[in-house]
C-alpha atoms as a PDB file:
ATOM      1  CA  UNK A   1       0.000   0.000   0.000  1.00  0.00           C
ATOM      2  CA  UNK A   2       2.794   2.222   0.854  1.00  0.00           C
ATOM      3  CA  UNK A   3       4.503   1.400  -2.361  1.00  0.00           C
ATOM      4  CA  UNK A   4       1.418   2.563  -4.402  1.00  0.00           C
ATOM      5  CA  UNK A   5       0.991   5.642  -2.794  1.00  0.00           C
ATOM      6  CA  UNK A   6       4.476   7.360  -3.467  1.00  0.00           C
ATOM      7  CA  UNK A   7       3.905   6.411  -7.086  1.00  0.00           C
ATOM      8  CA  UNK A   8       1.335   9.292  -7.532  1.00  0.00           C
ATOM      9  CA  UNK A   9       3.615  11.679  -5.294  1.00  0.00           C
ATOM     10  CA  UNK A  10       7.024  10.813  -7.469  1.00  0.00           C
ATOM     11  CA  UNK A  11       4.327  11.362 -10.457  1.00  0.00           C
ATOM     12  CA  UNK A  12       3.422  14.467  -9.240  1.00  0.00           C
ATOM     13  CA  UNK A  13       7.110  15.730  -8.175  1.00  0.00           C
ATOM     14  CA  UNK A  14       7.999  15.120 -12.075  1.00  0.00           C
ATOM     15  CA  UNK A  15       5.682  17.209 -13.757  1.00  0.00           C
ATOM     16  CA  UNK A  16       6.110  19.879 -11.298  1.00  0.00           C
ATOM     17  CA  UNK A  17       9.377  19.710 -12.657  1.00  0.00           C
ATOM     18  CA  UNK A  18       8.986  19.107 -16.149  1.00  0.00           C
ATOM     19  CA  UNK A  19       6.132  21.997 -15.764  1.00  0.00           C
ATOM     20  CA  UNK A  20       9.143  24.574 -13.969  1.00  0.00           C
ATOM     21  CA  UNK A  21      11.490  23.766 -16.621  1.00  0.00           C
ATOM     22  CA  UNK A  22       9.030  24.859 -19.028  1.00  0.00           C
ATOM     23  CA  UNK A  23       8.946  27.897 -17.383  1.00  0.00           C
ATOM     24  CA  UNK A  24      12.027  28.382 -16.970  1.00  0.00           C
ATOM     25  CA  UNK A  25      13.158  28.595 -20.605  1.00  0.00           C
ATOM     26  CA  UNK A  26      10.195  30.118 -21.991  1.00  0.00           C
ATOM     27  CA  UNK A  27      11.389  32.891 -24.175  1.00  0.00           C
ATOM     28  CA  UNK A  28       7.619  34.624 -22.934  1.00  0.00           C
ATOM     29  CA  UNK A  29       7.413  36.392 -19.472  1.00  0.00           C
ATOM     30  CA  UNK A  30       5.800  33.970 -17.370  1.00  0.00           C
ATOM     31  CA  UNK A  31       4.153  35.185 -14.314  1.00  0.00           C
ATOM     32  CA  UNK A  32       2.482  33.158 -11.479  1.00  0.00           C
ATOM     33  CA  UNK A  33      -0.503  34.538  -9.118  1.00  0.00           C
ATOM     34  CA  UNK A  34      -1.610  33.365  -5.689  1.00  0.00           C
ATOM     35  CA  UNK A  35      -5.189  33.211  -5.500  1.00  0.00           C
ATOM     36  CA  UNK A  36      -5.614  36.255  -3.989  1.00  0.00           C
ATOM     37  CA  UNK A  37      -3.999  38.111  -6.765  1.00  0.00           C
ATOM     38  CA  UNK A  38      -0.136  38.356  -5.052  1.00  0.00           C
ATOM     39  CA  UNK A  39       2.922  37.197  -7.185  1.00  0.00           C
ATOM     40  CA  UNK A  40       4.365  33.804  -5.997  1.00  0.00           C
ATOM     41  CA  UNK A  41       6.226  33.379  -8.543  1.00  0.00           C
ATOM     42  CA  UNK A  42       8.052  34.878 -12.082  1.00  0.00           C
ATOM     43  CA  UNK A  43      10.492  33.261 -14.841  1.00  0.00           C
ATOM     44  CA  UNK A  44      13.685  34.769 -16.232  1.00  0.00           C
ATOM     45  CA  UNK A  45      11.711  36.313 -19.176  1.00  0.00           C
ATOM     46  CA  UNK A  46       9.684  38.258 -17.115  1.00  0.00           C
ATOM     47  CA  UNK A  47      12.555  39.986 -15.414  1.00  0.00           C
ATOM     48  CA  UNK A  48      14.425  40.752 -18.187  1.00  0.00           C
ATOM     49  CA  UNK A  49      10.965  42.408 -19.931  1.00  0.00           C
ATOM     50  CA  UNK A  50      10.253  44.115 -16.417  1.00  0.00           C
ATOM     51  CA  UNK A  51      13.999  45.192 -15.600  1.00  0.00           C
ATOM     52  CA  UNK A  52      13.213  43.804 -12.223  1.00  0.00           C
ATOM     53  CA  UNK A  53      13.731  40.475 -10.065  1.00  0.00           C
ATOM     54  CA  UNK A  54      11.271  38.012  -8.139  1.00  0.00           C
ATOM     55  CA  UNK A  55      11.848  40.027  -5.107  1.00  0.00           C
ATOM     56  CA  UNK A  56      10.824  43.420  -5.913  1.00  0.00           C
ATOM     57  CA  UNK A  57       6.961  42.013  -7.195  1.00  0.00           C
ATOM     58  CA  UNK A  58       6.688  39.074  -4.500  1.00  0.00           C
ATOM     59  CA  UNK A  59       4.140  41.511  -2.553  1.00  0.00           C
ATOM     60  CA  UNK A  60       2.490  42.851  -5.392  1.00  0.00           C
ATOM     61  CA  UNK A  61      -1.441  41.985  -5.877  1.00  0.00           C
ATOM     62  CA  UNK A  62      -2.554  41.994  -9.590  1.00  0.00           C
ATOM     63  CA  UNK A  63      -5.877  42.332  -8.719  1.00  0.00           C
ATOM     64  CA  UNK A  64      -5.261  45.804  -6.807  1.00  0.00           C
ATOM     65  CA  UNK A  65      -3.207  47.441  -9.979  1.00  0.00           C
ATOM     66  CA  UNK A  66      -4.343  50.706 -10.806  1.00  0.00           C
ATOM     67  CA  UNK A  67      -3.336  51.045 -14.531  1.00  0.00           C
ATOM     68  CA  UNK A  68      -5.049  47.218 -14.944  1.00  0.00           C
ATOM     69  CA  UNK A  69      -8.553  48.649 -13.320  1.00  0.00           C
ATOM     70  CA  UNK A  70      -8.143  52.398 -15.154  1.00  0.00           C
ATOM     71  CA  UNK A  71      -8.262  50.231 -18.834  1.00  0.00           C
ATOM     72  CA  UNK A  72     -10.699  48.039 -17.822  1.00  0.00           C
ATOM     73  CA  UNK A  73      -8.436  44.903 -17.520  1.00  0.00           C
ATOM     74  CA  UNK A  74      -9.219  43.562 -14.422  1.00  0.00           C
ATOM     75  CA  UNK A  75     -13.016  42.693 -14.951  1.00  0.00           C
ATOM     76  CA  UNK A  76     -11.497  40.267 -17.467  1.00  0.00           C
ATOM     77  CA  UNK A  77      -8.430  39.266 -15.381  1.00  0.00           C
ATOM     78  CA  UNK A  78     -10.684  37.851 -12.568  1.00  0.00           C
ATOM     79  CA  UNK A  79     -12.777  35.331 -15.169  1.00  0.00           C
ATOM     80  CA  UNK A  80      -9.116  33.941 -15.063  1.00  0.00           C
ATOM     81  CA  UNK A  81      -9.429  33.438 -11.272  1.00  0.00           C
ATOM     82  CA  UNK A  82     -12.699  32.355 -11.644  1.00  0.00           C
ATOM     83  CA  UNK A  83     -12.079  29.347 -13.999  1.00  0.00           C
ATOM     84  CA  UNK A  84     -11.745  30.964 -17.647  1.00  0.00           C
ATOM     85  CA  UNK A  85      -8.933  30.974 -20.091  1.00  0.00           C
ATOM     86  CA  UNK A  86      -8.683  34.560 -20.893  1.00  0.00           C
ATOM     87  CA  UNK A  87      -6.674  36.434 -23.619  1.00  0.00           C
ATOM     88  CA  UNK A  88      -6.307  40.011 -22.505  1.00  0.00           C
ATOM     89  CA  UNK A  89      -6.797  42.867 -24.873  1.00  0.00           C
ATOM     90  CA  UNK A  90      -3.364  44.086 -26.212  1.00  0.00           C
ATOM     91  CA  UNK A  91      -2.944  47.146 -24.072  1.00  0.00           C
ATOM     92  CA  UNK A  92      -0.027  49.745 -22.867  1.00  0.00           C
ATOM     93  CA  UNK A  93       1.439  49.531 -19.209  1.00  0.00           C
ATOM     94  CA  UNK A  94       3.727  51.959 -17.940  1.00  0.00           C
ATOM     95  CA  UNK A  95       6.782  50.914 -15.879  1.00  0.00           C
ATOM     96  CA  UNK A  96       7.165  54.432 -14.676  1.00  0.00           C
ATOM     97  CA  UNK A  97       3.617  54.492 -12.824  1.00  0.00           C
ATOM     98  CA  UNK A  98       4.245  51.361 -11.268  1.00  0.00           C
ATOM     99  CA  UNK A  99       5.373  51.052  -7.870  1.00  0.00           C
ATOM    100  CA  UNK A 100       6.213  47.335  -7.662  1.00  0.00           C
ATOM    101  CA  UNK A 101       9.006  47.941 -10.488  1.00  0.00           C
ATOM    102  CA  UNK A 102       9.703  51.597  -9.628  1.00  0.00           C
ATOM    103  CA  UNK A 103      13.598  51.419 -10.722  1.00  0.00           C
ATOM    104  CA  UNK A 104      12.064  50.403 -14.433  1.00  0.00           C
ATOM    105  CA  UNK A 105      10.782  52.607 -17.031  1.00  0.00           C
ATOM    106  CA  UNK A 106       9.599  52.812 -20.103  1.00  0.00           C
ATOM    107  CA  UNK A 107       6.142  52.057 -21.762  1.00  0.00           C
ATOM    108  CA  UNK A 108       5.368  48.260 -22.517  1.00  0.00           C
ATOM    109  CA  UNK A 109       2.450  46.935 -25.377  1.00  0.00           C
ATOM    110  CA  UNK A 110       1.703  43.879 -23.971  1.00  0.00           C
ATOM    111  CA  UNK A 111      -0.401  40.831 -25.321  1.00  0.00           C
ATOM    112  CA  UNK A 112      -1.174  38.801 -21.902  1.00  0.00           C
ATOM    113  CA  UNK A 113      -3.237  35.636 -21.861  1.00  0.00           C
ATOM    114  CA  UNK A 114      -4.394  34.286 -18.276  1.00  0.00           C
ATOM    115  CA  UNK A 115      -5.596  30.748 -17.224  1.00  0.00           C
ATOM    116  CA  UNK A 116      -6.127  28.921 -13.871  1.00  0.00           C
ATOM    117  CA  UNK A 117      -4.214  26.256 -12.603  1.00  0.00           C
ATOM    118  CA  UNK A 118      -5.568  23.702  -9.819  1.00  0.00           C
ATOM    119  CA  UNK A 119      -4.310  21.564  -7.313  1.00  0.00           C
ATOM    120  CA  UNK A 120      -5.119  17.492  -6.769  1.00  0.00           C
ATOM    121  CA  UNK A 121      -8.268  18.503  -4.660  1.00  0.00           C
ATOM    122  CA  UNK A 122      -9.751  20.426  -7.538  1.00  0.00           C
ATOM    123  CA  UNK A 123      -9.291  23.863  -5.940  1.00  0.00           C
ATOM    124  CA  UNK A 124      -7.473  27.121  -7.903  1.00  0.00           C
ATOM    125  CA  UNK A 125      -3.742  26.497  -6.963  1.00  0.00           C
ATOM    126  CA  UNK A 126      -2.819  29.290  -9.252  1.00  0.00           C
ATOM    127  CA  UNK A 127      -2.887  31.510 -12.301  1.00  0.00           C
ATOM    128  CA  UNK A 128      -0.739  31.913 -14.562  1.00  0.00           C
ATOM    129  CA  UNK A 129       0.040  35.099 -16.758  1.00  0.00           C
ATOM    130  CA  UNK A 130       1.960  34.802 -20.107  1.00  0.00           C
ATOM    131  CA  UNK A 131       2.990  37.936 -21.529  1.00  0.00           C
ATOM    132  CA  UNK A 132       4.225  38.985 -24.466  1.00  0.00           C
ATOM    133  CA  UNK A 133       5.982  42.355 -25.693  1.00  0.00           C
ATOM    134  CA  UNK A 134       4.271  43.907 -29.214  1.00  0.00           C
ATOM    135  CA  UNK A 135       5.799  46.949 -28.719  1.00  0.00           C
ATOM    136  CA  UNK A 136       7.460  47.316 -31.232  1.00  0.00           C
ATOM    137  CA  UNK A 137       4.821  45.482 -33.643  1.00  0.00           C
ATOM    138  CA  UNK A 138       2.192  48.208 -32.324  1.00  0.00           C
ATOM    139  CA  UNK A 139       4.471  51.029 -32.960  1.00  0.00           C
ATOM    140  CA  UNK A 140       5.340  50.023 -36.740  1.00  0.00           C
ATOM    141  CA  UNK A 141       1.321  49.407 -37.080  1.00  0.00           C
ATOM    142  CA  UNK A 142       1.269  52.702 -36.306  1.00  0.00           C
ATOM    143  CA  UNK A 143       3.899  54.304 -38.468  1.00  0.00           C
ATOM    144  CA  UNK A 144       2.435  52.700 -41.436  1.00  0.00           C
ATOM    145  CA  UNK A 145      -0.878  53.645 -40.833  1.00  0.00           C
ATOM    146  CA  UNK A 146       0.914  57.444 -40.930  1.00  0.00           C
ATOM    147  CA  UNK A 147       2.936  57.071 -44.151  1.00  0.00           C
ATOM    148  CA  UNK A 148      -0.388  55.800 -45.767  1.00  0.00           C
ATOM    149  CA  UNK A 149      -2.685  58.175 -44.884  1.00  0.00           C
ATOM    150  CA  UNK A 150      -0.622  61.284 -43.985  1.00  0.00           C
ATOM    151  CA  UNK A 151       1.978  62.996 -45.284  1.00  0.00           C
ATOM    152  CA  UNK A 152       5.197  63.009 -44.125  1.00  0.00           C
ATOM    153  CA  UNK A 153       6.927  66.448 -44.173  1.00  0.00           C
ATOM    154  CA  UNK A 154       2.783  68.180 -43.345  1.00  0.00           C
ATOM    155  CA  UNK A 155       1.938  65.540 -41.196  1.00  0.00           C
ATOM    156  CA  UNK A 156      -1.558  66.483 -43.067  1.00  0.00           C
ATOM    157  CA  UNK A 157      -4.225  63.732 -44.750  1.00  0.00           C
ATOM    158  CA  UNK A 158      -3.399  62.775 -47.980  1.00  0.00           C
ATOM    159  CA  UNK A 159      -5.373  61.935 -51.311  1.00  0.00           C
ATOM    160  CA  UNK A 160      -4.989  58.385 -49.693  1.00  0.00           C
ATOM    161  CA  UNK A 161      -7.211  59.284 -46.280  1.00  0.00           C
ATOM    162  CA  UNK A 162      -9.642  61.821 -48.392  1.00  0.00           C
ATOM    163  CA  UNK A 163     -10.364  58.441 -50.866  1.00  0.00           C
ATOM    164  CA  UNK A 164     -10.858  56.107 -48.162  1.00  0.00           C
ATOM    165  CA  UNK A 165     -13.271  58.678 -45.997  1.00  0.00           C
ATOM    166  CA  UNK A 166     -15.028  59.429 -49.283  1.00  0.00           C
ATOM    167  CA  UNK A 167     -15.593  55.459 -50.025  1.00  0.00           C
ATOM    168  CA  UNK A 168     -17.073  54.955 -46.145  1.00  0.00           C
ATOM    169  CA  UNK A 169     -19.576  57.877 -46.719  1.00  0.00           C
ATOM    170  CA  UNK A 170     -20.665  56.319 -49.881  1.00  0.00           C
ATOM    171  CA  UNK A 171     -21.363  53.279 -48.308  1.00  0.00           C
ATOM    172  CA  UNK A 172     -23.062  55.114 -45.255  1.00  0.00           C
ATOM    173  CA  UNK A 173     -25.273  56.547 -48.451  1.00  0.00           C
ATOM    174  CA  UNK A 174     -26.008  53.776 -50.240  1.00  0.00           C
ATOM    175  CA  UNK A 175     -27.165  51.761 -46.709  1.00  0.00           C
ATOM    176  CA  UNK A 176     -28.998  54.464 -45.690  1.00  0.00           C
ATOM    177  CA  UNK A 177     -30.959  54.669 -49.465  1.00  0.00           C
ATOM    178  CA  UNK A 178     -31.313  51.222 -49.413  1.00  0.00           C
ATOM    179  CA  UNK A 179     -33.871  51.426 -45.820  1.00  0.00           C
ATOM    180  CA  UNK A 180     -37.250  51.704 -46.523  1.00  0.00           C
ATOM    181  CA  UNK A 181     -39.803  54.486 -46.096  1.00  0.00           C
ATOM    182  CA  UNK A 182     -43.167  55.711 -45.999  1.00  0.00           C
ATOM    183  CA  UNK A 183     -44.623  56.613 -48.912  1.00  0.00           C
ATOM    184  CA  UNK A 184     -45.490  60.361 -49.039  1.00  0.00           C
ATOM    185  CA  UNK A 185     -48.562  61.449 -47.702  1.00  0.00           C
ATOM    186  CA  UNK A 186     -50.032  63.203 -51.115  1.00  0.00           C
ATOM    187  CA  UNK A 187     -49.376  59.590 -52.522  1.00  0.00           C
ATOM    188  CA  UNK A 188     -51.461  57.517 -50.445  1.00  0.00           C
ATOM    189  CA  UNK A 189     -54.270  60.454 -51.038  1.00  0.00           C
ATOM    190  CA  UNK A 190     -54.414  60.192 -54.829  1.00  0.00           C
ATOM    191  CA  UNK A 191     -54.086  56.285 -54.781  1.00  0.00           C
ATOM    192  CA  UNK A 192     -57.148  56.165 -52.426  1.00  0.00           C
ATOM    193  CA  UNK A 193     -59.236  58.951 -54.576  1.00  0.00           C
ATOM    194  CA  UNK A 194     -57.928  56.985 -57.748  1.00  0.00           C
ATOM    195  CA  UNK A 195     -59.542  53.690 -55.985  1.00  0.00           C
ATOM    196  CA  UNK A 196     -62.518  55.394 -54.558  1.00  0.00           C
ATOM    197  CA  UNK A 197     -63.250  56.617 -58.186  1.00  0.00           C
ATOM    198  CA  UNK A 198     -63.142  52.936 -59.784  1.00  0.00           C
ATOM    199  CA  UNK A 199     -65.897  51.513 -56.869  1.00  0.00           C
ATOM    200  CA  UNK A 200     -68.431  53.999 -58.097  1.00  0.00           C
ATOM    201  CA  UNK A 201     -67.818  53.879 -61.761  1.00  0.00           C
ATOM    202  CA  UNK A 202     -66.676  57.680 -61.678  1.00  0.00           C
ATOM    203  CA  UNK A 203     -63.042  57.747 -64.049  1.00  0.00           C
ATOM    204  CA  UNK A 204     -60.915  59.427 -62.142  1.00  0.00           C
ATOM    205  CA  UNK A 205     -57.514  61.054 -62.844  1.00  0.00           C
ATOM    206  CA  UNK A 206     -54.883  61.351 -60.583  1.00  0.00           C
ATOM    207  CA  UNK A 207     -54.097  65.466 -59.892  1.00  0.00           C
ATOM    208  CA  UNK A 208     -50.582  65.944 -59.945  1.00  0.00           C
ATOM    209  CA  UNK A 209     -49.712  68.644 -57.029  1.00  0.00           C
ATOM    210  CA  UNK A 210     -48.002  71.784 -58.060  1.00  0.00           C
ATOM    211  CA  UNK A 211     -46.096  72.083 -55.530  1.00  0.00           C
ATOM    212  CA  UNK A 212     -44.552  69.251 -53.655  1.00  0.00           C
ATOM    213  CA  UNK A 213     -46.058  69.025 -49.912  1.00  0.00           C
ATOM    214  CA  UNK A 214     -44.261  70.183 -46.675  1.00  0.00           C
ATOM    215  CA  UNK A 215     -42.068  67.510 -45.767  1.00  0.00           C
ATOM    216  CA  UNK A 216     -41.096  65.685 -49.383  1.00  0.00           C
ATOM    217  CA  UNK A 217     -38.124  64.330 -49.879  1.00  0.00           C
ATOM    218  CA  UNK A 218     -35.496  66.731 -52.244  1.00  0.00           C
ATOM    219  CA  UNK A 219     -34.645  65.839 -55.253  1.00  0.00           C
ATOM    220  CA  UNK A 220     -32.368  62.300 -56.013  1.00  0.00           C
ATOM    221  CA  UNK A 221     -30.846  64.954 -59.169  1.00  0.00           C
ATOM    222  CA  UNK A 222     -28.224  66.413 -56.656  1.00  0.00           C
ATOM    223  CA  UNK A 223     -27.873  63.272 -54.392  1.00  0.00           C
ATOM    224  CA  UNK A 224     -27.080  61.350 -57.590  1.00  0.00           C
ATOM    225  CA  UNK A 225     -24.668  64.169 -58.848  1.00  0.00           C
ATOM    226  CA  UNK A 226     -22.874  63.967 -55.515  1.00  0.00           C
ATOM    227  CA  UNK A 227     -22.130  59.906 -55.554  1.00  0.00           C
ATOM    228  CA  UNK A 228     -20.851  60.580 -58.855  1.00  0.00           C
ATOM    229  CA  UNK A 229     -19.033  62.751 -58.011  1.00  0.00           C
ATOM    230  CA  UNK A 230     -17.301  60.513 -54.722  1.00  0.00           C
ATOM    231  CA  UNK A 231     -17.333  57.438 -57.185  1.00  0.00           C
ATOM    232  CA  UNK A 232     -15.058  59.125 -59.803  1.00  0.00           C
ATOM    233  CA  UNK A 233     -12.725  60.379 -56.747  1.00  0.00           C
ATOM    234  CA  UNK A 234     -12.773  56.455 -55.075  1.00  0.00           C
ATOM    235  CA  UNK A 235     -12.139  55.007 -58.849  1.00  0.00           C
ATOM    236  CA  UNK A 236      -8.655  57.883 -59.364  1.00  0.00           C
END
């Protein structure tokens, strides 16, 4: 009996190991949460992306981080702790605000997914965070997106930004001429006199108004001159 039950514990004692090993050479910051939120533990990755060790974080609580609760990070931060996988939205932390790695600075993009570990009982041992940097990924994004659609001695919008704000209003136009409508009031009138006319045998002919109501729609002539006008612009 004795024999069988330090086969599960020597079982268990490897895969820690296997698991810290993992960790351990994980080119991703890897960082491990009590659960009440506190650090218990971090890998090598993590302090070299931080520019901190282990000790200066081992009292820090997650779940209390200011920056984290100003972006709206830790509603989805405690599905983790409540059982959920959860990939965090990529978002910017800065070192320099932080207490916990106040000898740091320097603004981070970082891509974090979250998940819950648990113990042999079945209860939350831990989660884990894994982080990764995008920094620099977000900031080229982001000089791209300026070469395209600005120009680079103004800084102004270019032909580029007018076409593609031209080509969203004409879809904006085209959805919003494609809902449907009442018919105009003076409409419905001369269909019901034109119908009230055939019932008693009386011909009658619709009366075309002068003067369109209060409340008719403009004309289409200008609308349509105007979408010509954006399509030719979209098509240069």
């Amino acid at each position: 009996m004795r024999l069988h039950a330090e086969q599960p514990e020597a079982s268990l004692r490897e895969s820690e190991l296997k698991y810290r090993m993992l960790a351990e050479n994980s080119p991703l910051a890897i960082q491990i949460l009590a659960p009440d939120g506190t650090t218990s533990s971090v890998n090598p990755a993590w302090e070299r992306l931080w520019g901190v060790p282990f000790s200066a974080v081992r009292r820090h609580n997650v779940l209390q981080d200011p920056q984290l609760a100003e972006k709206g990070i830790l509603p989805l931060l405690r599905k983790a702790f409540a059982g959920e996988c959860v990939e965090l939205p990529i978002h910017q932390y800065d070192k320099g605000l932080a207490k916990h790695v106040a000898n740091s600075s320097g603004k981070l993009w970082l891509r974090v997914f979250a998940y819950p570990s648990y113990g042999p009982d079945g209860a939350l041992r831990e989660v884990v965070l894994v982080q990764e940097d995008v920094t620099e990924r977000v900031l080229a994004e982001k000089e791209i997106r300026n070469l395209a659609y600005f120009d680079p001695l103004t800084q102004l919008p270019n032909r580029r930004l007018l076409t593609d704000r031209l080509g969203q209003a004409l879809v904006a136009s085209q959805r919003t001429r494609a809902l449907p409508s009442k018919p105009p009031i003076h409409s419905v009138t001369t269909a019901s006199r034109i119908q009230a006319g055939r019932s008693s045998g009386v011909k009658s002919e619709p009366r075309i108004a002068a003067q369109a109501p209060t409340g008719a729609s403009p004309s289409v002539k200008p609308r349509m001159k105007w979408e010509s006008q954006v399509k030719r612009l979209v098509k240069e």
